[in-house]
C-alpha atoms as a PDB file:
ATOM      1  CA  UNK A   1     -13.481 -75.115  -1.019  1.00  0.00           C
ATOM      2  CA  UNK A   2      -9.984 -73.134  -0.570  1.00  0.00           C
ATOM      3  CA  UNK A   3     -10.154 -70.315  -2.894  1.00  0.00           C
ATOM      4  CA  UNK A   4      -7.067 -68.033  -3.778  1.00  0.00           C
ATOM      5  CA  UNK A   5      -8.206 -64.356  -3.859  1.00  0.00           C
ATOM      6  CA  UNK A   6      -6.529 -61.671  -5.423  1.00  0.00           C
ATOM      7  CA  UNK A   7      -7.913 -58.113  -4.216  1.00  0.00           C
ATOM      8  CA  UNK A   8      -6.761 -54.257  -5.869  1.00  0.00           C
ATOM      9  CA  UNK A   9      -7.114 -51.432  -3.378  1.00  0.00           C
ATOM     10  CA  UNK A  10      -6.557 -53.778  -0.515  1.00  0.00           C
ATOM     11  CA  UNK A  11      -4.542 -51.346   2.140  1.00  0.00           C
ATOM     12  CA  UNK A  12      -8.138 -49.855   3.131  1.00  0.00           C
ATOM     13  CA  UNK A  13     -11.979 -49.134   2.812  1.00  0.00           C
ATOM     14  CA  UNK A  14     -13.868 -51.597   0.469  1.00  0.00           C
ATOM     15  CA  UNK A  15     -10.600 -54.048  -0.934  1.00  0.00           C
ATOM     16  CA  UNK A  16      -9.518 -54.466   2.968  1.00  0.00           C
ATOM     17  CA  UNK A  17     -12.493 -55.336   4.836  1.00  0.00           C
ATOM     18  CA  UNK A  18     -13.579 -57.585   1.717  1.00  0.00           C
ATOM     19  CA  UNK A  19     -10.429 -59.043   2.285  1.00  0.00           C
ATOM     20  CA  UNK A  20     -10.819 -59.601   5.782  1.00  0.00           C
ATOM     21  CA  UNK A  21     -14.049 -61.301   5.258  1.00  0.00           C
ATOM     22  CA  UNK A  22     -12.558 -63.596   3.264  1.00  0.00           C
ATOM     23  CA  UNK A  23      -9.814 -64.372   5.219  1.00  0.00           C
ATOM     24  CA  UNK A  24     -11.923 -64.928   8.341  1.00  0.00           C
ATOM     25  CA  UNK A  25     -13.758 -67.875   6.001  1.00  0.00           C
ATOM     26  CA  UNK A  26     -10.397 -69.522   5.430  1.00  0.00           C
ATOM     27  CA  UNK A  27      -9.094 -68.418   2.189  1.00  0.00           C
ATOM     28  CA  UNK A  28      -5.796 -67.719   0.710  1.00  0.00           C
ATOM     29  CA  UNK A  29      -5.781 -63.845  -0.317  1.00  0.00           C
ATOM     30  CA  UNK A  30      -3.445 -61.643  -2.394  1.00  0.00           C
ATOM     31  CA  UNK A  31      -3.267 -58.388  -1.764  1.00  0.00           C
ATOM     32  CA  UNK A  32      -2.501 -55.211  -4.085  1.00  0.00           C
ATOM     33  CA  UNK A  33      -2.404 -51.738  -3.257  1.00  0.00           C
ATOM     34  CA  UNK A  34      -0.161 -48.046  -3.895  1.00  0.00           C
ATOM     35  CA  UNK A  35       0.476 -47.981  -0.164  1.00  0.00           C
ATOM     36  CA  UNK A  36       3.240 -50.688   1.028  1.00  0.00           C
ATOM     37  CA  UNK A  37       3.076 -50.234   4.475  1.00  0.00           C
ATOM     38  CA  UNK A  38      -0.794 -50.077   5.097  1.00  0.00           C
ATOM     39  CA  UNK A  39      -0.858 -53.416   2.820  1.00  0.00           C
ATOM     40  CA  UNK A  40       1.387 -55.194   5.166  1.00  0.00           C
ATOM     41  CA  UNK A  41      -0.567 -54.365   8.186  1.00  0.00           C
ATOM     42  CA  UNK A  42      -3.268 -55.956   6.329  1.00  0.00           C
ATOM     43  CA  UNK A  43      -1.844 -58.923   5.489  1.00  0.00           C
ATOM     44  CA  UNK A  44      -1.198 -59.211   9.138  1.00  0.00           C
ATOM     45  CA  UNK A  45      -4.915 -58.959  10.027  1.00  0.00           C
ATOM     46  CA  UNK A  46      -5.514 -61.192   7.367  1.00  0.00           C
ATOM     47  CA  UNK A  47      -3.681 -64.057   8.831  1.00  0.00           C
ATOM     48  CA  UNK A  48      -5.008 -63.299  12.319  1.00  0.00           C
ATOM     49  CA  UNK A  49      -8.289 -64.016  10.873  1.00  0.00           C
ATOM     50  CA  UNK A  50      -7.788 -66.929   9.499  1.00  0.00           C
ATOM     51  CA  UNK A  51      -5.994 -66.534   5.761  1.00  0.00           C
ATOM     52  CA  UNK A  52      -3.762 -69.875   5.904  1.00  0.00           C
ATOM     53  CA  UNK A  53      -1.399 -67.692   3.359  1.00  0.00           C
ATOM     54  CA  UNK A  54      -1.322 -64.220   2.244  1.00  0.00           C
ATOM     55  CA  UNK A  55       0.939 -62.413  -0.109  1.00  0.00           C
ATOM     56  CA  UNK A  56       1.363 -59.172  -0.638  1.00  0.00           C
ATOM     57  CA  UNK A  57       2.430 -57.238  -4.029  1.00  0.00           C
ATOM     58  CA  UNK A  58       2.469 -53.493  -3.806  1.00  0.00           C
ATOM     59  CA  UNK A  59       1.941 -52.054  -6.711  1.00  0.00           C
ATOM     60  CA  UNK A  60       1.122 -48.456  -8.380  1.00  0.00           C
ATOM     61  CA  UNK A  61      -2.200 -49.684 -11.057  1.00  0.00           C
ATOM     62  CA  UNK A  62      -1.536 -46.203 -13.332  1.00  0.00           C
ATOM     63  CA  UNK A  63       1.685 -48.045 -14.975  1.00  0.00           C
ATOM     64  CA  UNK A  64      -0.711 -50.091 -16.582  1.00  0.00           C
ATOM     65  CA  UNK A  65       2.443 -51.275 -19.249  1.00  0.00           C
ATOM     66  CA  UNK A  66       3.735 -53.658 -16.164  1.00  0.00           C
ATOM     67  CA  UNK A  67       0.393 -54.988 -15.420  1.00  0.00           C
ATOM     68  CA  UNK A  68       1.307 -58.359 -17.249  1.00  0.00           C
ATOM     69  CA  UNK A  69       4.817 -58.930 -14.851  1.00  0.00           C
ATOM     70  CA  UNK A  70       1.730 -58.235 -11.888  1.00  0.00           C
ATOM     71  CA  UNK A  71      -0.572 -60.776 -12.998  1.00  0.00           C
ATOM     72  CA  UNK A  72       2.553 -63.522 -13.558  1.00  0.00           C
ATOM     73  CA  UNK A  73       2.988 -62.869  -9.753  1.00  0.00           C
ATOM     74  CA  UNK A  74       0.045 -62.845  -8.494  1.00  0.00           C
ATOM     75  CA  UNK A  75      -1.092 -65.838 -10.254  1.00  0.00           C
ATOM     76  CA  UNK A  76       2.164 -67.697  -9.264  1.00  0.00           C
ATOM     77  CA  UNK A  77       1.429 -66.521  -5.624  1.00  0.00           C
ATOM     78  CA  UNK A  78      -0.114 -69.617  -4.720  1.00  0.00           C
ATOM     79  CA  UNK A  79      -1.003 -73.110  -5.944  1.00  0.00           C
ATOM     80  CA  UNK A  80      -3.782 -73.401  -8.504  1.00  0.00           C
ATOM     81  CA  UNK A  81      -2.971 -69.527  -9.893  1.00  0.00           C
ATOM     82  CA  UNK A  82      -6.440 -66.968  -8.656  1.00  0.00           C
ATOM     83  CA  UNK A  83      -9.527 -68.585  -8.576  1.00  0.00           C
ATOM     84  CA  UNK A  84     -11.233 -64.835  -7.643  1.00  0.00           C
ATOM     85  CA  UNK A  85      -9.563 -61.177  -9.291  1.00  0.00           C
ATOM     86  CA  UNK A  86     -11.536 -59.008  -7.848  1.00  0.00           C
ATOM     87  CA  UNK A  87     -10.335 -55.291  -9.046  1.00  0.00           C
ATOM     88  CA  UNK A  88     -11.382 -52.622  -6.410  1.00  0.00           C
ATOM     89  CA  UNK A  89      -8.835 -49.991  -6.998  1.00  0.00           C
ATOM     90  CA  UNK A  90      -9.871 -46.508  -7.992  1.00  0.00           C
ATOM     91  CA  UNK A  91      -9.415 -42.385  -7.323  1.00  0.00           C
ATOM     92  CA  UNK A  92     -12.626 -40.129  -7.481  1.00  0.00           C
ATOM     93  CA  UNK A  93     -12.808 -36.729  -8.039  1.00  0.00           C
ATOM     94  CA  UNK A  94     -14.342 -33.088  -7.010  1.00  0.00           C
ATOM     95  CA  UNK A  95     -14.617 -31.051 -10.297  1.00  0.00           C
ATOM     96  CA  UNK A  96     -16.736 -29.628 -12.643  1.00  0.00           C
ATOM     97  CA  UNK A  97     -16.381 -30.507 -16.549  1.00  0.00           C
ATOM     98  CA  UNK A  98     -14.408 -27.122 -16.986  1.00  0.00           C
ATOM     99  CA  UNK A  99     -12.299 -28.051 -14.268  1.00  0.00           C
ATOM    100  CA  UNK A 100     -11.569 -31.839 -15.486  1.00  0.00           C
ATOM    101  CA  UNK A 101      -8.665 -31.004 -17.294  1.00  0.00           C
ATOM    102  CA  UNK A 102      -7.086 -33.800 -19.579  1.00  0.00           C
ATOM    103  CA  UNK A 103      -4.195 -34.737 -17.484  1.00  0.00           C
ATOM    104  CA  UNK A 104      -7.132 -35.497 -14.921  1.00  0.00           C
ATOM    105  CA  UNK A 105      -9.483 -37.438 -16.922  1.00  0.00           C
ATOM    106  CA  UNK A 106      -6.229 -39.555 -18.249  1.00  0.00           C
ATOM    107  CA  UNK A 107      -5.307 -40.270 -14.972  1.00  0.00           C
ATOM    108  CA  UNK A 108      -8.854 -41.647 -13.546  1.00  0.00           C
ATOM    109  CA  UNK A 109     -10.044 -43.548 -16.905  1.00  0.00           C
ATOM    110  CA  UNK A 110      -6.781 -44.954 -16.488  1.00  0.00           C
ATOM    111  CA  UNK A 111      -7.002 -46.313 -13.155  1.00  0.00           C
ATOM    112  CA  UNK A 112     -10.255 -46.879 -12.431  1.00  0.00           C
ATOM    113  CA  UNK A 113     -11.025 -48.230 -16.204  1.00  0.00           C
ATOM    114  CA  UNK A 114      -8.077 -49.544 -17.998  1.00  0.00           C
ATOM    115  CA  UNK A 115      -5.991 -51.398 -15.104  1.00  0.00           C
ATOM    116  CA  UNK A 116      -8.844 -53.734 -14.519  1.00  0.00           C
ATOM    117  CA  UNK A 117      -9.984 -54.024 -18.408  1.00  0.00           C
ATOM    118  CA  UNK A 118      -6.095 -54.871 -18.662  1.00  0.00           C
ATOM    119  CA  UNK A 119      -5.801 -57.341 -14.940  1.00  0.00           C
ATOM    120  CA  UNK A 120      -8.470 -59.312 -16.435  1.00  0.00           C
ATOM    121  CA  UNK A 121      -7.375 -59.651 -19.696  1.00  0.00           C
ATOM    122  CA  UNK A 122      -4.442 -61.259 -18.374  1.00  0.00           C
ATOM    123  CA  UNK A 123      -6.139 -63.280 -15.701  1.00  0.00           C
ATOM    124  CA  UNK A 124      -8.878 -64.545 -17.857  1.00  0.00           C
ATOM    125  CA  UNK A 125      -6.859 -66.931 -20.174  1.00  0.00           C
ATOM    126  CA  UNK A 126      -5.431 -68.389 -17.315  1.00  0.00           C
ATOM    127  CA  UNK A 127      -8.205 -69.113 -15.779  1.00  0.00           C
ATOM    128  CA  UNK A 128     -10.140 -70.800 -19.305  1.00  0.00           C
ATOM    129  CA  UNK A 129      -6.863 -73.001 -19.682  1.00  0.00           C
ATOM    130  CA  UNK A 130      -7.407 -74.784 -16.501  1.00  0.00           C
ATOM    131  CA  UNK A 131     -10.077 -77.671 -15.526  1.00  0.00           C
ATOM    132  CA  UNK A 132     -13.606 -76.236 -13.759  1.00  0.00           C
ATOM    133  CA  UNK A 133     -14.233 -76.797 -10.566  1.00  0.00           C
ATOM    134  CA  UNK A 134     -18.014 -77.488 -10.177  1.00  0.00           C
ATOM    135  CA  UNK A 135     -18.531 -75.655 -13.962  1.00  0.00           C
ATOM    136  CA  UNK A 136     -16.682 -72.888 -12.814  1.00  0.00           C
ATOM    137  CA  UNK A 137     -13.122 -71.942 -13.827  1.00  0.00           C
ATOM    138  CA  UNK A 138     -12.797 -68.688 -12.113  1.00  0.00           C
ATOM    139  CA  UNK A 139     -14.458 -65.840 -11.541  1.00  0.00           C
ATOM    140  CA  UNK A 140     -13.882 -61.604 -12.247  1.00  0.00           C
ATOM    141  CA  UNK A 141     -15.338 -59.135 -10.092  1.00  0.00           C
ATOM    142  CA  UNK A 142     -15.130 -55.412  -9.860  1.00  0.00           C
ATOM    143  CA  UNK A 143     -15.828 -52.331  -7.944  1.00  0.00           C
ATOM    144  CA  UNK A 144     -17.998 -49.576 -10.270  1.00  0.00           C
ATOM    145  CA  UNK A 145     -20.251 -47.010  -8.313  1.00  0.00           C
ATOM    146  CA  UNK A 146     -24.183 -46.125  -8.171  1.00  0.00           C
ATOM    147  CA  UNK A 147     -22.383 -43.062 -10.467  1.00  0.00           C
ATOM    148  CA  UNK A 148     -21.901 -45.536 -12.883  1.00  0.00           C
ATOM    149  CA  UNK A 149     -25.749 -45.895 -13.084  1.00  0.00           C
ATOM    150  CA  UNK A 150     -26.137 -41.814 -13.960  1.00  0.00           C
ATOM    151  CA  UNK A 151     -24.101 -39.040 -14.000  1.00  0.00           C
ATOM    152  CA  UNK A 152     -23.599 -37.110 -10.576  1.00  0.00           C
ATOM    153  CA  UNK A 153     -21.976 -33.340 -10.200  1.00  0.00           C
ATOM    154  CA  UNK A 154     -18.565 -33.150  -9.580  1.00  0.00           C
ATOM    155  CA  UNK A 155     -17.763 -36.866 -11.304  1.00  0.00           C
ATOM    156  CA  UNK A 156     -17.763 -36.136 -15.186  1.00  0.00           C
ATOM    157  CA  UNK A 157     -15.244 -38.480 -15.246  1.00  0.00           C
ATOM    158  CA  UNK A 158     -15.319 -40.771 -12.088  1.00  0.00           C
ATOM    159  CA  UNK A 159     -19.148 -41.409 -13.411  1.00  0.00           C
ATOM    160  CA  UNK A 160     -17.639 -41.781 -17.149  1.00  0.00           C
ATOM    161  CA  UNK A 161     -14.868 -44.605 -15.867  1.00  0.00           C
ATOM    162  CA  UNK A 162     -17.627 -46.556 -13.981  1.00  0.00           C
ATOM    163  CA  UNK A 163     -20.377 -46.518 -17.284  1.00  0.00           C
ATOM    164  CA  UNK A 164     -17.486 -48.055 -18.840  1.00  0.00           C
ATOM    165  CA  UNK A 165     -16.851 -50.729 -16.548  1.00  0.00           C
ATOM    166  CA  UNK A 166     -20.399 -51.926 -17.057  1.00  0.00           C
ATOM    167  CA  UNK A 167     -20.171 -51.930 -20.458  1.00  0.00           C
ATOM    168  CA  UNK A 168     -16.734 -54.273 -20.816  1.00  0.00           C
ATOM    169  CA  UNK A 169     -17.739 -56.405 -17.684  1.00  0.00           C
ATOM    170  CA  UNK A 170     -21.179 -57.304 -18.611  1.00  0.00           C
ATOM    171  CA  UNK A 171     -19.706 -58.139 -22.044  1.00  0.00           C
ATOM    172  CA  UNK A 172     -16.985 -60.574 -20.357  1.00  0.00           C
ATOM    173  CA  UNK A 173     -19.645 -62.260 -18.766  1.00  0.00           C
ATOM    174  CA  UNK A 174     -22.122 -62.991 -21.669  1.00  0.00           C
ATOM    175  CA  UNK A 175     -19.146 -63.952 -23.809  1.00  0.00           C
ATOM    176  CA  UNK A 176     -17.907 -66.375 -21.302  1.00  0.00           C
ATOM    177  CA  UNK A 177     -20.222 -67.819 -18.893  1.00  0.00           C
ATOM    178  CA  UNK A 178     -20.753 -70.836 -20.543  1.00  0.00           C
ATOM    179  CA  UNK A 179     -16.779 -71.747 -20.561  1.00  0.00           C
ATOM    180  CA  UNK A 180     -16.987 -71.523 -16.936  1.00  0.00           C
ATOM    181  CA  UNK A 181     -16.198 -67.715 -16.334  1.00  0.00           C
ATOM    182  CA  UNK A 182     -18.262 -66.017 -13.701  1.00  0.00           C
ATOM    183  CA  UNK A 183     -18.351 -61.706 -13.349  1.00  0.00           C
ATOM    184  CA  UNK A 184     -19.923 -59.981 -10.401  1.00  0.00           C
ATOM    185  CA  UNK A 185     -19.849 -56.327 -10.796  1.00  0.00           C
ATOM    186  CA  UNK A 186     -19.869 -55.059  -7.372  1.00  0.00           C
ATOM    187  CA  UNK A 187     -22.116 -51.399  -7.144  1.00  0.00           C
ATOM    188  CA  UNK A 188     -21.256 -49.244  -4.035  1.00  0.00           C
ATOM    189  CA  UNK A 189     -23.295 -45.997  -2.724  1.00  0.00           C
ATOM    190  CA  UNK A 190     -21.829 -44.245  -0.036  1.00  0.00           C
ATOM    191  CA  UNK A 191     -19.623 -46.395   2.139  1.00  0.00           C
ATOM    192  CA  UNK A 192     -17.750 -45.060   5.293  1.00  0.00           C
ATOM    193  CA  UNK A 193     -14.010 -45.268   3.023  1.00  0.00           C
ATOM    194  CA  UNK A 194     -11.143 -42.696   2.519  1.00  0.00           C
ATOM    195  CA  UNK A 195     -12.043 -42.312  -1.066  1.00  0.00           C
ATOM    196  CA  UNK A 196     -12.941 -38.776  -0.954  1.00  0.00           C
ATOM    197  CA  UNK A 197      -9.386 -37.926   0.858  1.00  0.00           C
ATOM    198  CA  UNK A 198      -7.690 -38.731  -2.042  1.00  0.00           C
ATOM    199  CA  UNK A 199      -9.882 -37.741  -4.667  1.00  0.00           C
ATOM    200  CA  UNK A 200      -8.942 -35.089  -7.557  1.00  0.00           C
ATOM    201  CA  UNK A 201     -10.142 -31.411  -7.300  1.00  0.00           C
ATOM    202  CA  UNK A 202      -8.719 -28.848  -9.698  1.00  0.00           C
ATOM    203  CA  UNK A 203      -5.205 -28.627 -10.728  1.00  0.00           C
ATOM    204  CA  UNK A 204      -4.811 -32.429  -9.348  1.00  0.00           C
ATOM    205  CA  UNK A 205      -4.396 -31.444  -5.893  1.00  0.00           C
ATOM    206  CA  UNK A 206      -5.868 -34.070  -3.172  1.00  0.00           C
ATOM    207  CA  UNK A 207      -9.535 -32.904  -1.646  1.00  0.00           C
ATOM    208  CA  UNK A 208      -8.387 -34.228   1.810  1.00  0.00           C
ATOM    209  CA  UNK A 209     -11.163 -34.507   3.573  1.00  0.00           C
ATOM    210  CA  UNK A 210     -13.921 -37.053   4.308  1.00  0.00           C
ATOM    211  CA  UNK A 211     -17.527 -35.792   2.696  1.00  0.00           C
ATOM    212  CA  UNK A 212     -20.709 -35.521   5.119  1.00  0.00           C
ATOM    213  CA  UNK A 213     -22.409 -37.937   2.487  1.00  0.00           C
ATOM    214  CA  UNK A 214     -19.316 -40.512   2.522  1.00  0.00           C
ATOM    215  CA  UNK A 215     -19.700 -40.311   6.287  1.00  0.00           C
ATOM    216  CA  UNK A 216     -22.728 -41.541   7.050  1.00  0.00           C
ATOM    217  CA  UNK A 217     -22.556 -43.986   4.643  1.00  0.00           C
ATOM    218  CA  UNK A 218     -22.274 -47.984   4.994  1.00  0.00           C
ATOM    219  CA  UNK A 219     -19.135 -49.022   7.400  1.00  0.00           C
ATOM    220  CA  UNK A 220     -16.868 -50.422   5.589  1.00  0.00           C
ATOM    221  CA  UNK A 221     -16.856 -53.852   7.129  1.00  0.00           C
ATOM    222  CA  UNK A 222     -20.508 -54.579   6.422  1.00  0.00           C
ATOM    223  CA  UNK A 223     -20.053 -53.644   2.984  1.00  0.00           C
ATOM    224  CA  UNK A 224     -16.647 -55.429   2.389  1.00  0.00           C
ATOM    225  CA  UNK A 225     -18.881 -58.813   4.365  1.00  0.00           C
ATOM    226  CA  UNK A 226     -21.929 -58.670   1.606  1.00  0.00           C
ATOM    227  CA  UNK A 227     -19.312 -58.229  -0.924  1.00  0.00           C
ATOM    228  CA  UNK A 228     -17.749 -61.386  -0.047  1.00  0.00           C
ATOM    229  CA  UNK A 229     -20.963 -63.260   0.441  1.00  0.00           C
ATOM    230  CA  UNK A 230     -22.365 -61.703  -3.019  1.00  0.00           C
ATOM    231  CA  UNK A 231     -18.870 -63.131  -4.850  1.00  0.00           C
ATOM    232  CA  UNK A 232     -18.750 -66.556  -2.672  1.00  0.00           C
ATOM    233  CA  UNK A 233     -23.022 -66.641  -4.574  1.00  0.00           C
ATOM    234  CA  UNK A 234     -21.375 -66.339  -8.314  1.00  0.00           C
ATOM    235  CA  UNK A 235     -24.105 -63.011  -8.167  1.00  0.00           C
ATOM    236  CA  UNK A 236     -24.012 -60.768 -11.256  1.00  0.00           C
ATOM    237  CA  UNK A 237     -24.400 -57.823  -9.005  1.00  0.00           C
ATOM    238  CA  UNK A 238     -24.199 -56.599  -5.736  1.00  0.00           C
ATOM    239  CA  UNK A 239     -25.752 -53.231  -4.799  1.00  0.00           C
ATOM    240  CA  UNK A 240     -24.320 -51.766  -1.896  1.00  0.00           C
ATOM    241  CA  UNK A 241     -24.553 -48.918   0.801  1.00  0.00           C
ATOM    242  CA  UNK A 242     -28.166 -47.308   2.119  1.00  0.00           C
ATOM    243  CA  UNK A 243     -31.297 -45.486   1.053  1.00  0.00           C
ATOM    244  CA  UNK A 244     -28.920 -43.511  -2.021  1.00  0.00           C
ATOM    245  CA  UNK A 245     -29.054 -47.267  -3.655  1.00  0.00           C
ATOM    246  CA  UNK A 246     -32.921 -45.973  -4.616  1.00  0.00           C
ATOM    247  CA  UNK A 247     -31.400 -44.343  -7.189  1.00  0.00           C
ATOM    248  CA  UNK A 248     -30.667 -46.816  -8.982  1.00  0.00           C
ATOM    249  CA  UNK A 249     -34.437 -47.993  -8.948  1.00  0.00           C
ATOM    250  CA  UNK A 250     -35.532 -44.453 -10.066  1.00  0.00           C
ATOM    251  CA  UNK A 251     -33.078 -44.132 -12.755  1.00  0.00           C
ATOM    252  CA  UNK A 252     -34.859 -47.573 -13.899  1.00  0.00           C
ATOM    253  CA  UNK A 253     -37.734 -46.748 -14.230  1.00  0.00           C
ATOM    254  CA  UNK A 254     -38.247 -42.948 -13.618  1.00  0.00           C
ATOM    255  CA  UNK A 255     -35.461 -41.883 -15.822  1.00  0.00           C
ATOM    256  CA  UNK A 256     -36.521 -38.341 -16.264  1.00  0.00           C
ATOM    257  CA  UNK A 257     -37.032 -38.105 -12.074  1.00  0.00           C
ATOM    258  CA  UNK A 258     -33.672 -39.166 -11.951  1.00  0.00           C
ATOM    259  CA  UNK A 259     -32.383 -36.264 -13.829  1.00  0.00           C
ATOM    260  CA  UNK A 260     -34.148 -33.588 -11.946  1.00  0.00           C
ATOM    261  CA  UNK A 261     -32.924 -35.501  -8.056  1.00  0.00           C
ATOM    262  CA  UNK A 262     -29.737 -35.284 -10.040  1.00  0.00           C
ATOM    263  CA  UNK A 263     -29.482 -31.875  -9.844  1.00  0.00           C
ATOM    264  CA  UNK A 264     -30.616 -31.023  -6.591  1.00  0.00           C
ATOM    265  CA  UNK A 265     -28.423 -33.858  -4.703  1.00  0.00           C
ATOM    266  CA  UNK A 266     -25.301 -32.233  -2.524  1.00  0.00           C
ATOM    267  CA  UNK A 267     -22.397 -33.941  -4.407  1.00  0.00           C
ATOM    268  CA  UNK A 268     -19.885 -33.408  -1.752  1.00  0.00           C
END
């Protein structure tokens, strides 16, 4: 079935090479990012891979007041409005909690947190109002983070914007599966992205480099492919990246291990 796809953060890492992977399967994709240029370039790909359509909307996410006029586009983009939002946008950071100052945490809670609390709220009504394909009316994904399992040094408030996530999404979903709505909250580890380039350390200023960890992490393209399969399966969630995705199983169920490996893990 044709699906229209509407991906945040789609210029690189995670958003483009989820993109890609659902362009090579057919599928009409929209595509929403800060950068204009790099977006374009993707859209390109895109249709080389075999997107029938593509459409681009550039967009900055922190002027969250204009997210509404966004959504009206996006889901105008194509016939049949967005069968898949998935919201991948988001900034990181490199700073203790003395160093977070409030201009900071503002800025990332507002990104990473309230543009896709808001993009869904606008999306979701949308999507109830029309009929269900095969019991499903549409479906809501987004990006949170392994640090949105426990808290890491050096993301007070990278971790705090990803908890948050968990707590709205998994909310959406139990209040609306059964009209149709489907949510898969997609949990990276380390994947090979630029995210650390452009993540906040003290004062604001950009890190600009690309962390060891972040490094040898997943390639992009394999993570951006199991995404794609994960959200094509309807899954609730999708863990993704390498061994640091034990974590998650020792927070489980060794909470007080997870603490102490906490502590000792190089968070750069």
């Amino acid at each position: 079935m044709l699906m229209n796809v509407w991906i945040t953060g789609a210029s690189s890492g995670i958003g483009q090479a989820t993109a890609y992977s659902f362009a090579s399967r057919g599928h009409r994709v929209i595509l929403t990012a800060l950068d204009a240029p790099e977006l374009y370039t993707t859209a390109e790909e895109c249709l080389k891979k075999g997107a029938p359509e593509v459409k681009c909307l550039p967009f900055n996410l922190l002027q969250t007041k204009d997210i509404p006029s966004l959504a009206e586009d996006a889901w105008n983009a194509f016939e049949g409005g967005v069968d898949v939002l998935y919201c991948n946008a988001g900034i990181s950071q490199r700073t203790n909690v003395i160093d977070t100052d409030e201009p900071m945490i503002r800025k990332i809670m507002e990104l990473n947190f309230f543009s896709p609390v808001l993009m869904a709220k606008e999306i979701l009504p949308r999507m109830l109002a029309r009929d269900p394909k095969d019991g499903i009316r549409g479906q809501i994904a987004v990006t949170t983070s392994i640090n949105g399992r426990f808290g890491f040094p050096l993301r007070c408030t990278y971790s705090s914007s990803k908890h948050a996530l968990y707590g709205f999404f998994e909310t959406l979903a139990a209040e609306y599966y059964d009209q149709g709505i489907r949510v898969t909250i997609v949990c990276p580890g380390r994947v090979q992205t630029n995210i650390s380039f452009f993540a906040l350390e003290k004062g604001g200023k950009q890190h600009g480099k690309l962390d060891a960890g972040q490094a040898s992490g997943l390639p992009a393209d394999k993570a951006g492919e199991k995404i794609c399969k994960a959200i094509l399966k309807c899954k609730r969630e999708v863990l993704v990246g390498r061994k640091e995705l034990l974590m998650v199983y020792i927070k489980r169920f060794f909470p007080g291990l997870c603490a102490k490996l906490s502590r000792k893990i190089e968070p750069m």
